[in-house]
N, C-alpha and C. Protein backbone atom coordinates (compact mmCIF):
# COMPACT_ATOMS: atom_id res chain seq x y z
N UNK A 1 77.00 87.95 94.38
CA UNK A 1 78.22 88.61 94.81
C UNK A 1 78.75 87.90 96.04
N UNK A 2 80.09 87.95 96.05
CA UNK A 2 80.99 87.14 97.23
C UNK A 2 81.54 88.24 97.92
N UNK A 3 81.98 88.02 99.03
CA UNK A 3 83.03 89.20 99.51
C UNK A 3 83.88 88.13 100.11
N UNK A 4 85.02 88.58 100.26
CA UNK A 4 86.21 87.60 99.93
C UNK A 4 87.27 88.85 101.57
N UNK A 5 87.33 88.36 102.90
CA UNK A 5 88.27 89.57 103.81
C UNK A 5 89.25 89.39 104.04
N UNK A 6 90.34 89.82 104.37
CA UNK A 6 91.37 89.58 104.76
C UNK A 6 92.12 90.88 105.96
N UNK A 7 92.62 89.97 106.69
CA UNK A 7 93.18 91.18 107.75
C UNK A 7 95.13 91.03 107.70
N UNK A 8 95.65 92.02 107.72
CA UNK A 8 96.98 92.26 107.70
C UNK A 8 97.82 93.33 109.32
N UNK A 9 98.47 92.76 109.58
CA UNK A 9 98.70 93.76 111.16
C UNK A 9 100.37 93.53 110.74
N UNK A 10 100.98 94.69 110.81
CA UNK A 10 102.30 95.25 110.73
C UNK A 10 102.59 96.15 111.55
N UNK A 11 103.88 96.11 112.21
CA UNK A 11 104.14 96.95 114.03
C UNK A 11 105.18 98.10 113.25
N UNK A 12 105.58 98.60 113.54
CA UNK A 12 106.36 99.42 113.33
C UNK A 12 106.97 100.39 114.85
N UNK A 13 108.43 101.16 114.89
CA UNK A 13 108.97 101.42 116.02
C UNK A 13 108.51 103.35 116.40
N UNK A 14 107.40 103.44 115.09
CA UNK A 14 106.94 105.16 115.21
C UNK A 14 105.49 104.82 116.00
N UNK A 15 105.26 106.33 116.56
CA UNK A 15 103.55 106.49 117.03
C UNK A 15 103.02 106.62 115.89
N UNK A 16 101.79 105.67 116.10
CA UNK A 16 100.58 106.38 115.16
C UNK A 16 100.34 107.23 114.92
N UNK A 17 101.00 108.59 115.74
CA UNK A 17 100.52 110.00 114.58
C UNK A 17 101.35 110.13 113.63
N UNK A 18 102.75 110.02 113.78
CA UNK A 18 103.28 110.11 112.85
C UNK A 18 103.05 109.45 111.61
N UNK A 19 103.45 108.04 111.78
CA UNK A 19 103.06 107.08 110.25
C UNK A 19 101.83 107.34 109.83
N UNK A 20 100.50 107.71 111.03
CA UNK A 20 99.32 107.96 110.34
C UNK A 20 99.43 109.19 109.14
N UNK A 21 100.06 110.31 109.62
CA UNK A 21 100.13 111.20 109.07
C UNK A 21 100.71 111.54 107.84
N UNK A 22 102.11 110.68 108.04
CA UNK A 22 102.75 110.47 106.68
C UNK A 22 102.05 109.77 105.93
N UNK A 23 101.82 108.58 106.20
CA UNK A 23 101.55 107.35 105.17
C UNK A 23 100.03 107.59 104.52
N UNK A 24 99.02 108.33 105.45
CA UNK A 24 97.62 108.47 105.07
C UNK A 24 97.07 109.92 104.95
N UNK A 25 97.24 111.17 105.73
CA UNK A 25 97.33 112.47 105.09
C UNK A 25 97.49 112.61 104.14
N UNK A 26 99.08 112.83 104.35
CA UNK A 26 99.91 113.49 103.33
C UNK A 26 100.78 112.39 102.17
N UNK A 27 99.74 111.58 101.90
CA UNK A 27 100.35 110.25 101.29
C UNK A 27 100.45 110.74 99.71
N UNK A 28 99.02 111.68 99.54
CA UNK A 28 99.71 112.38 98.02
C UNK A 28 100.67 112.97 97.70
N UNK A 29 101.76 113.49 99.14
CA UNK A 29 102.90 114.51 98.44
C UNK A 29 103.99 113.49 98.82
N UNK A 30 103.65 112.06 99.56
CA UNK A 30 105.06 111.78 100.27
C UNK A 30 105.32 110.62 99.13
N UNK A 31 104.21 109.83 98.84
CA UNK A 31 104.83 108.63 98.19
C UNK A 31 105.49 108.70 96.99
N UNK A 32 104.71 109.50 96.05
CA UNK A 32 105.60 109.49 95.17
C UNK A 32 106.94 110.20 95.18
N UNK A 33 107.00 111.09 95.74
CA UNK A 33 108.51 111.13 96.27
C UNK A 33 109.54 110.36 96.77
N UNK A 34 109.09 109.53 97.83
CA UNK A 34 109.87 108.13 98.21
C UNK A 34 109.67 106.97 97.46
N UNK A 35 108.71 107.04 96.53
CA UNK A 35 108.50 105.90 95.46
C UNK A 35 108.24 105.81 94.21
N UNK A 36 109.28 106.83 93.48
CA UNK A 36 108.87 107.45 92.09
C UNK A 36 108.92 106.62 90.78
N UNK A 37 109.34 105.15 91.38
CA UNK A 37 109.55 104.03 90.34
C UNK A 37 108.14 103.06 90.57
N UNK A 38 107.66 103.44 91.62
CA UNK A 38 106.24 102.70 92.13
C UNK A 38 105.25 103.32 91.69
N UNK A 39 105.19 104.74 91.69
CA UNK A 39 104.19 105.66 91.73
C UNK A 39 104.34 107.18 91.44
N UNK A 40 103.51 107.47 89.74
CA UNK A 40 104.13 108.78 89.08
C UNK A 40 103.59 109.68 90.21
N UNK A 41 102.50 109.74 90.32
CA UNK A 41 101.66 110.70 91.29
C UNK A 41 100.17 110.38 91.76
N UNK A 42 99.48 111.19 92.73
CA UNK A 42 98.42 111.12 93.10
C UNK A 42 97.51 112.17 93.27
N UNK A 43 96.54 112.55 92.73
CA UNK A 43 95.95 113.34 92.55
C UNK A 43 94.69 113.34 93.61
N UNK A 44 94.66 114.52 94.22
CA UNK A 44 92.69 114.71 95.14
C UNK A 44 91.90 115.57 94.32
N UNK A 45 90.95 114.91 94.35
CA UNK A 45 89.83 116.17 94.27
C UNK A 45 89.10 115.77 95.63
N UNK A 46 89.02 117.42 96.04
CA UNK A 46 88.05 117.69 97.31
C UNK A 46 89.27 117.87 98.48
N UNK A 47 88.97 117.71 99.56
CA UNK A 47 89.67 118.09 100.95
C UNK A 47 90.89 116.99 101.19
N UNK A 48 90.83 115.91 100.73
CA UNK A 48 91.59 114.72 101.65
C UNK A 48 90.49 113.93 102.22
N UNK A 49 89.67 114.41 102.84
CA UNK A 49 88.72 113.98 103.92
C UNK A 49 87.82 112.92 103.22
N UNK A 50 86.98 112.54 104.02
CA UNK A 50 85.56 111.54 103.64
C UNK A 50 85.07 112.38 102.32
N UNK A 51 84.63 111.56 101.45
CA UNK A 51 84.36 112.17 99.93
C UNK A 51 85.07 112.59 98.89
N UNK A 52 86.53 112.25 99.13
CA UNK A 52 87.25 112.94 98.28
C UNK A 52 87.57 112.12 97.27
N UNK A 53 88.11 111.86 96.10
CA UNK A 53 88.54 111.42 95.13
C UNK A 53 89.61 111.05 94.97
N UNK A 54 90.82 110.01 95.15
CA UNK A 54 91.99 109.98 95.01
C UNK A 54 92.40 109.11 93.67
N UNK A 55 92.91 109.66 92.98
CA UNK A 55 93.66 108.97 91.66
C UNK A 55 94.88 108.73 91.69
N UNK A 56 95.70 107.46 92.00
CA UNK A 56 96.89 107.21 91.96
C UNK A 56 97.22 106.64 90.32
N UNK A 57 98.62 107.42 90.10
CA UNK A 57 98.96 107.14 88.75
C UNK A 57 99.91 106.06 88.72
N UNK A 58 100.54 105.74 88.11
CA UNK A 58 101.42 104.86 87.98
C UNK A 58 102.32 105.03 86.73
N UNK A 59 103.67 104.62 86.89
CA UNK A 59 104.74 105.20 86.26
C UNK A 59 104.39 104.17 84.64
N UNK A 60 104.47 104.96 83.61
CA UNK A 60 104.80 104.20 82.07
C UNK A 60 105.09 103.07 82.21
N UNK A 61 104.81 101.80 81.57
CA UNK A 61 105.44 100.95 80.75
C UNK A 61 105.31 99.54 82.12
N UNK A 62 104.32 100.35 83.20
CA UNK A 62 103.77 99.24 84.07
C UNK A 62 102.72 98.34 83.93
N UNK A 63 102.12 97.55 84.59
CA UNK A 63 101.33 96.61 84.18
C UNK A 63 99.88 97.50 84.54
N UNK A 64 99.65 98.35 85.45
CA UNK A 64 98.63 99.55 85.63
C UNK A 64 98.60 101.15 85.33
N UNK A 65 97.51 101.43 84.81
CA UNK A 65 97.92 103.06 84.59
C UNK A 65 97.73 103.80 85.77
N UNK A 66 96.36 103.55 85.93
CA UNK A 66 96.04 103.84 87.56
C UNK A 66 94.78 103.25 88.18
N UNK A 67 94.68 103.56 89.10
CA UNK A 67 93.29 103.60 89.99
C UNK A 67 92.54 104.62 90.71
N UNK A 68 91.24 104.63 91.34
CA UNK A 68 90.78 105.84 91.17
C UNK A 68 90.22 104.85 92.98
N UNK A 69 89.98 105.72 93.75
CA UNK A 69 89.24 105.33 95.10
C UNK A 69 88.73 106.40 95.69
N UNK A 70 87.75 106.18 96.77
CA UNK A 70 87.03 107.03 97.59
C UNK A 70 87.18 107.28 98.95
N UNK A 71 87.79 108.03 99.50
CA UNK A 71 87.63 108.10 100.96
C UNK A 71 86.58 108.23 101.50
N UNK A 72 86.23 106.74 102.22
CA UNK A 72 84.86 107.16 103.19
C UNK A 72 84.97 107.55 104.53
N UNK A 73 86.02 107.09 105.39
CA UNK A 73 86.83 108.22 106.69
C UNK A 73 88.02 108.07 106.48
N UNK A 74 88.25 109.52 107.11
CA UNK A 74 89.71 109.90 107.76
C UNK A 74 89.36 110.65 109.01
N UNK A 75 89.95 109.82 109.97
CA UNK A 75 89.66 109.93 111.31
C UNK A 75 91.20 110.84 112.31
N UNK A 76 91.86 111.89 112.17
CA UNK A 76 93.34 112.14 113.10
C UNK A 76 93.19 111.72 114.10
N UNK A 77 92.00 111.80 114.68
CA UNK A 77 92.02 111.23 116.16
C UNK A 77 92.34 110.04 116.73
N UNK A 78 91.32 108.99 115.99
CA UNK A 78 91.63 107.61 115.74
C UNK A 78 92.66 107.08 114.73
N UNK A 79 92.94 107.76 114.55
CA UNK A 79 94.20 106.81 113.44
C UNK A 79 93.23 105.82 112.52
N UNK A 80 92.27 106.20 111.89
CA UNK A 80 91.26 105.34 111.20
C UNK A 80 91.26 105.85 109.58
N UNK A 81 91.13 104.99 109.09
CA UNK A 81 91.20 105.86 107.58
C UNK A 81 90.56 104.49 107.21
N UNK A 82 89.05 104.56 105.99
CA UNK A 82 88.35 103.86 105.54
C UNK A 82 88.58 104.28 103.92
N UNK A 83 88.75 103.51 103.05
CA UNK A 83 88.22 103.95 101.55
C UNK A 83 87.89 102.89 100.60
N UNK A 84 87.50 102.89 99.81
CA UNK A 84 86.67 102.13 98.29
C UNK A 84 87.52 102.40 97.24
N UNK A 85 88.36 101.60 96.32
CA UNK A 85 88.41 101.49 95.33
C UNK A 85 87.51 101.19 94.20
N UNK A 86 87.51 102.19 93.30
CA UNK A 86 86.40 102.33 92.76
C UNK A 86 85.92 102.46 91.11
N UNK A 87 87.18 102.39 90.81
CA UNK A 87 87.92 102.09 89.23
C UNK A 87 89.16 101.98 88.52
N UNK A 88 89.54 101.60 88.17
CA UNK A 88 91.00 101.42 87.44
C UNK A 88 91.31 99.89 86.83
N UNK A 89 92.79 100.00 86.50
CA UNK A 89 93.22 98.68 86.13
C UNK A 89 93.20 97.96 87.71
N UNK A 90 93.39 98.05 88.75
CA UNK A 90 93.47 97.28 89.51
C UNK A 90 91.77 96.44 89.88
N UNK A 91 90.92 96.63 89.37
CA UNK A 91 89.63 96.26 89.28
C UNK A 91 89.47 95.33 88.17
N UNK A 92 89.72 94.01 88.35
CA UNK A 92 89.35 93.01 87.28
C UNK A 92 87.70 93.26 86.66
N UNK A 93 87.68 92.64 86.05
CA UNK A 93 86.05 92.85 85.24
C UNK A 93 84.96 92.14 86.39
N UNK A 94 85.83 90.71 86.66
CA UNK A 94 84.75 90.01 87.71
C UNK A 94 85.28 90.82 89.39
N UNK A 95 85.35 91.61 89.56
CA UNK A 95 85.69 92.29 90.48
C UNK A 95 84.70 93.61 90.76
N UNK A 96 83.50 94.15 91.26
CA UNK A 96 83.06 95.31 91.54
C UNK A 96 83.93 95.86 92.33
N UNK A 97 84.52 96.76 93.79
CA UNK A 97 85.07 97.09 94.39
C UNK A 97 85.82 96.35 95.20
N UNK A 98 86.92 97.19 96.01
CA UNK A 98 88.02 96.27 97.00
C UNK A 98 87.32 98.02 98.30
N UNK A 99 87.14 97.16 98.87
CA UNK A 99 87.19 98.33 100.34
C UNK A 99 88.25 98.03 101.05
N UNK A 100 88.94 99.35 102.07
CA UNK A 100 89.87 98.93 102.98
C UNK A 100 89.38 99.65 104.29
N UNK A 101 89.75 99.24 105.01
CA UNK A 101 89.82 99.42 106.50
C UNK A 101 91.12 99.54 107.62
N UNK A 102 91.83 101.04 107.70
CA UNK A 102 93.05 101.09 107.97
C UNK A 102 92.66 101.93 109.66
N UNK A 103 93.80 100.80 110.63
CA UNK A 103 93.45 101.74 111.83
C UNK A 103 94.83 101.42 112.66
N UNK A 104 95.39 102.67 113.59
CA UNK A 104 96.53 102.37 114.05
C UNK A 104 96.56 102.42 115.04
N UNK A 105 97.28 101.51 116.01
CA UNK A 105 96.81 101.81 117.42
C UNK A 105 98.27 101.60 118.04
N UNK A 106 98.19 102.32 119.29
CA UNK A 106 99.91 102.84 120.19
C UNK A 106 100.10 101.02 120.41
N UNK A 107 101.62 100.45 120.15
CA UNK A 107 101.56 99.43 120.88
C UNK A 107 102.40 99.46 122.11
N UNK A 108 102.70 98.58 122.97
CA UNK A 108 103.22 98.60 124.29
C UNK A 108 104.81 99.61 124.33
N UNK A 109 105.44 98.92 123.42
CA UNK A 109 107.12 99.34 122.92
C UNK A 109 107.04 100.99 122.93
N UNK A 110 105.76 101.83 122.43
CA UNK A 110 105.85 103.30 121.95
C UNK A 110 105.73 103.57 120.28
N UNK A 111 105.56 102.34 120.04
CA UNK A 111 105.69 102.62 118.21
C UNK A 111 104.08 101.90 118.04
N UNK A 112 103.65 101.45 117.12
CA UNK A 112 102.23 100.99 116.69
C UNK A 112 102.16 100.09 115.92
N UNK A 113 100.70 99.42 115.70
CA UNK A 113 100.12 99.02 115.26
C UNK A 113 99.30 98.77 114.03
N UNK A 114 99.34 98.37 112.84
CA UNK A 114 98.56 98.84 111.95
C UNK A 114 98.05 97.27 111.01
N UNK A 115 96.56 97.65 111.67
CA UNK A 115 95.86 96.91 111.10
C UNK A 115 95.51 97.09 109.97
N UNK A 116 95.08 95.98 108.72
CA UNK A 116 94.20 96.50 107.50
C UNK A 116 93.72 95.25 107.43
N UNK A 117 92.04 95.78 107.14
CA UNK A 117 91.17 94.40 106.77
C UNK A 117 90.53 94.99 105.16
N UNK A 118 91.12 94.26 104.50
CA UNK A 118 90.64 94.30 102.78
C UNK A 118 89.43 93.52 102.54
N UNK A 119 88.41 93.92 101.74
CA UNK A 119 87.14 93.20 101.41
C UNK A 119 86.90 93.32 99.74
N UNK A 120 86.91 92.16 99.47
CA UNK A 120 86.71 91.82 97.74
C UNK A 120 85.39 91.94 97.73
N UNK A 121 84.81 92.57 96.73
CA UNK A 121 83.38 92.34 95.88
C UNK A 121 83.87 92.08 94.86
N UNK A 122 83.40 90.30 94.68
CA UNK A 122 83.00 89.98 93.32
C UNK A 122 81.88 89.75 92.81
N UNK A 123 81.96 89.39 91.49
CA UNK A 123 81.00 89.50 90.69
C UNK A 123 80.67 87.90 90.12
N UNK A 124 79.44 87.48 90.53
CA UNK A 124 79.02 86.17 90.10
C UNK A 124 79.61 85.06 91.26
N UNK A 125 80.14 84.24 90.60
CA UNK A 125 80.53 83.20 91.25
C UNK A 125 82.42 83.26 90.96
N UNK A 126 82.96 84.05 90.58
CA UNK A 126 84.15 84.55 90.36
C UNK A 126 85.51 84.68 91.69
N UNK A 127 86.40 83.73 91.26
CA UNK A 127 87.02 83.30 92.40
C UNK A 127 87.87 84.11 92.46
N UNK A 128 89.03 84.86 93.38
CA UNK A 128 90.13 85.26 93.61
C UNK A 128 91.13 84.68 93.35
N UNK A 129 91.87 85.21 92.60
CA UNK A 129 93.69 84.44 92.93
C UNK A 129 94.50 84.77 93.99
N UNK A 130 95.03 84.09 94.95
CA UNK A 130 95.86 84.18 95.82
C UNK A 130 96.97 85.36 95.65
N UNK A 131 97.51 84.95 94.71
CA UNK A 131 98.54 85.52 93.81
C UNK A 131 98.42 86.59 93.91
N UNK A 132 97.51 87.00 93.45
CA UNK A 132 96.87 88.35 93.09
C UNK A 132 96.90 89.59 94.01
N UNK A 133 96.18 88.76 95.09
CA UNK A 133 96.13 89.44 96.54
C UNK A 133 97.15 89.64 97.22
N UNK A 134 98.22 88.12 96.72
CA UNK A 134 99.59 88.80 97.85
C UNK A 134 100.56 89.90 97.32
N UNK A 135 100.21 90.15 96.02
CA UNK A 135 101.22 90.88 95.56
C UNK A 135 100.00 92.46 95.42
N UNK A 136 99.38 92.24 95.65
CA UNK A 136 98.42 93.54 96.03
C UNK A 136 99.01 94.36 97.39
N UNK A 137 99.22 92.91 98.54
CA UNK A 137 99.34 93.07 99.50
C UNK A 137 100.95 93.65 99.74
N UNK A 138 102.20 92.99 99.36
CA UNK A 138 103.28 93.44 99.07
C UNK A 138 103.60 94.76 98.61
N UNK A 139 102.83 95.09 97.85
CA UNK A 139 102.83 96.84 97.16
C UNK A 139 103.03 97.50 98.38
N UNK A 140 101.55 97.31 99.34
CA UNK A 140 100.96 97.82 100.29
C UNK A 140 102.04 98.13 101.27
N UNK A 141 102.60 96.96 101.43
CA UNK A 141 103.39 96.64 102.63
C UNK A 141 105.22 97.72 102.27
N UNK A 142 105.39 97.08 100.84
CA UNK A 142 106.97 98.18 100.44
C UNK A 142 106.33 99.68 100.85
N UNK A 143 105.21 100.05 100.78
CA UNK A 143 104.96 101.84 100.51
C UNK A 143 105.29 101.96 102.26
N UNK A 144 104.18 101.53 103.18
CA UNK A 144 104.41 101.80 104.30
C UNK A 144 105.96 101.76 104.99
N UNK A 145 106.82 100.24 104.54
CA UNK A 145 108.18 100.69 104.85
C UNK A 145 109.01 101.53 104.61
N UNK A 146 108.93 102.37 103.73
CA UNK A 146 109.50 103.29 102.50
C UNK A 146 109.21 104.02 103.29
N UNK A 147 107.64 104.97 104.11
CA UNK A 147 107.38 106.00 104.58
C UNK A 147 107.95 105.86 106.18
N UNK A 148 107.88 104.84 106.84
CA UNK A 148 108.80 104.20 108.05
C UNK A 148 110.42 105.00 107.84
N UNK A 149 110.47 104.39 106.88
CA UNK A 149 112.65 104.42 106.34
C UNK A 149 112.77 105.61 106.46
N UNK A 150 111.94 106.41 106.10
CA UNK A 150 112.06 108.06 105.69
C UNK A 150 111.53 108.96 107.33
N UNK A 151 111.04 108.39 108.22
CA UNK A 151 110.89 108.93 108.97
C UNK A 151 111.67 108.16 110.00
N UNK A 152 111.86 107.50 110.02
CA UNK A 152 113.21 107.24 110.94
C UNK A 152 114.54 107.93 110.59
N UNK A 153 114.83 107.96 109.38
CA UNK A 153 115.94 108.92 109.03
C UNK A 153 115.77 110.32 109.03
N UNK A 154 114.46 110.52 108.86
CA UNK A 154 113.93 112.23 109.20
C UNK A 154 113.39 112.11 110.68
N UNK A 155 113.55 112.30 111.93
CA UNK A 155 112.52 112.44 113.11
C UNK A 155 111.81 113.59 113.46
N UNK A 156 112.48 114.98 112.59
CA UNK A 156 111.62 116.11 112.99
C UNK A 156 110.36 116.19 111.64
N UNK A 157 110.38 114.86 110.63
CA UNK A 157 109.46 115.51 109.53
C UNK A 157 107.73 114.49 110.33
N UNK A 158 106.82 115.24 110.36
CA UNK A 158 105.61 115.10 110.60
C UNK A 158 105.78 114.73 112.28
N UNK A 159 106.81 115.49 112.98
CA UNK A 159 106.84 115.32 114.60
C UNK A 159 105.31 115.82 115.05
């Protein structure tokens, strides 16, 4: 097995509670609402919290049905949110899991920080596509602006 990391840092002009809150809380009721051509829905089993089950669906006639991941933290305090992907189409065959590592921190301006360090488990000697990853990464990146757009145009939603 290889593990394959990558780190991503995107600023944004909100505090970390807010975007934390939107984008990683309450990310099952907000995204697919702001992204209903990205994403049919998302389903929990359990609290939200460390252990829970999240199933994101994906709209018909896409190249994924869904994926299934694990929250291993959710931190309000820290603005930390850890989880495991853990089955779906987004899991190639030579692929065991993708872990993420999400943490937000105040930057100087009043708005934040948001780091993510992604970790590939593969399987064998099984290489990554670039490709693959940046448009993994792009998904990533439209959802968080989408939840940004919506709270800059909303300022009293998740004050």
């Amino acid at each position: 097995m290889a593990v394959t990391t990558f780190t991503e840092e995107n600023t944004s002009p909100l505090p970390p509670k807010r975007i934390f809150k939107a984008s990683i809380v309450d990310s099952h009721n907000l995204i697919p609402k702001l992204m209903p051509q990205a994403i049919k829905s998302i389903e929990v089993q359990g609290d939200g919290g460390a252990g829970s089950i999240k199933t994101i669906n994906f709209p018909d006639g896409g190249n994924f049905k869904s994926i299934k991941y694990r929250v291993d933290e959710l931190n309000e305090e820290t603005y930390t949110y850890k989880y495991t992907m853990i089955e779906g189409d987004g899991l190639v065959d030579n692929l065991e899991k993708i872990t993420y590592d999400v943490k937000f921190e105040h930057s100087a301006d009043g708005g934040s920080i948001s780091k993510v360090t992604s970790s590939y488990y593969t399987v064998g000697d099984f290489k990554l596509k670039e490709e693959e990853i940046k448009a993994g990464k792009e998904k990533v990146l439209a959802m968080f602006k989408a939840v940004e757009a919506y709270l800059l145009q909303n300022p009293e939603a998740y004050a």
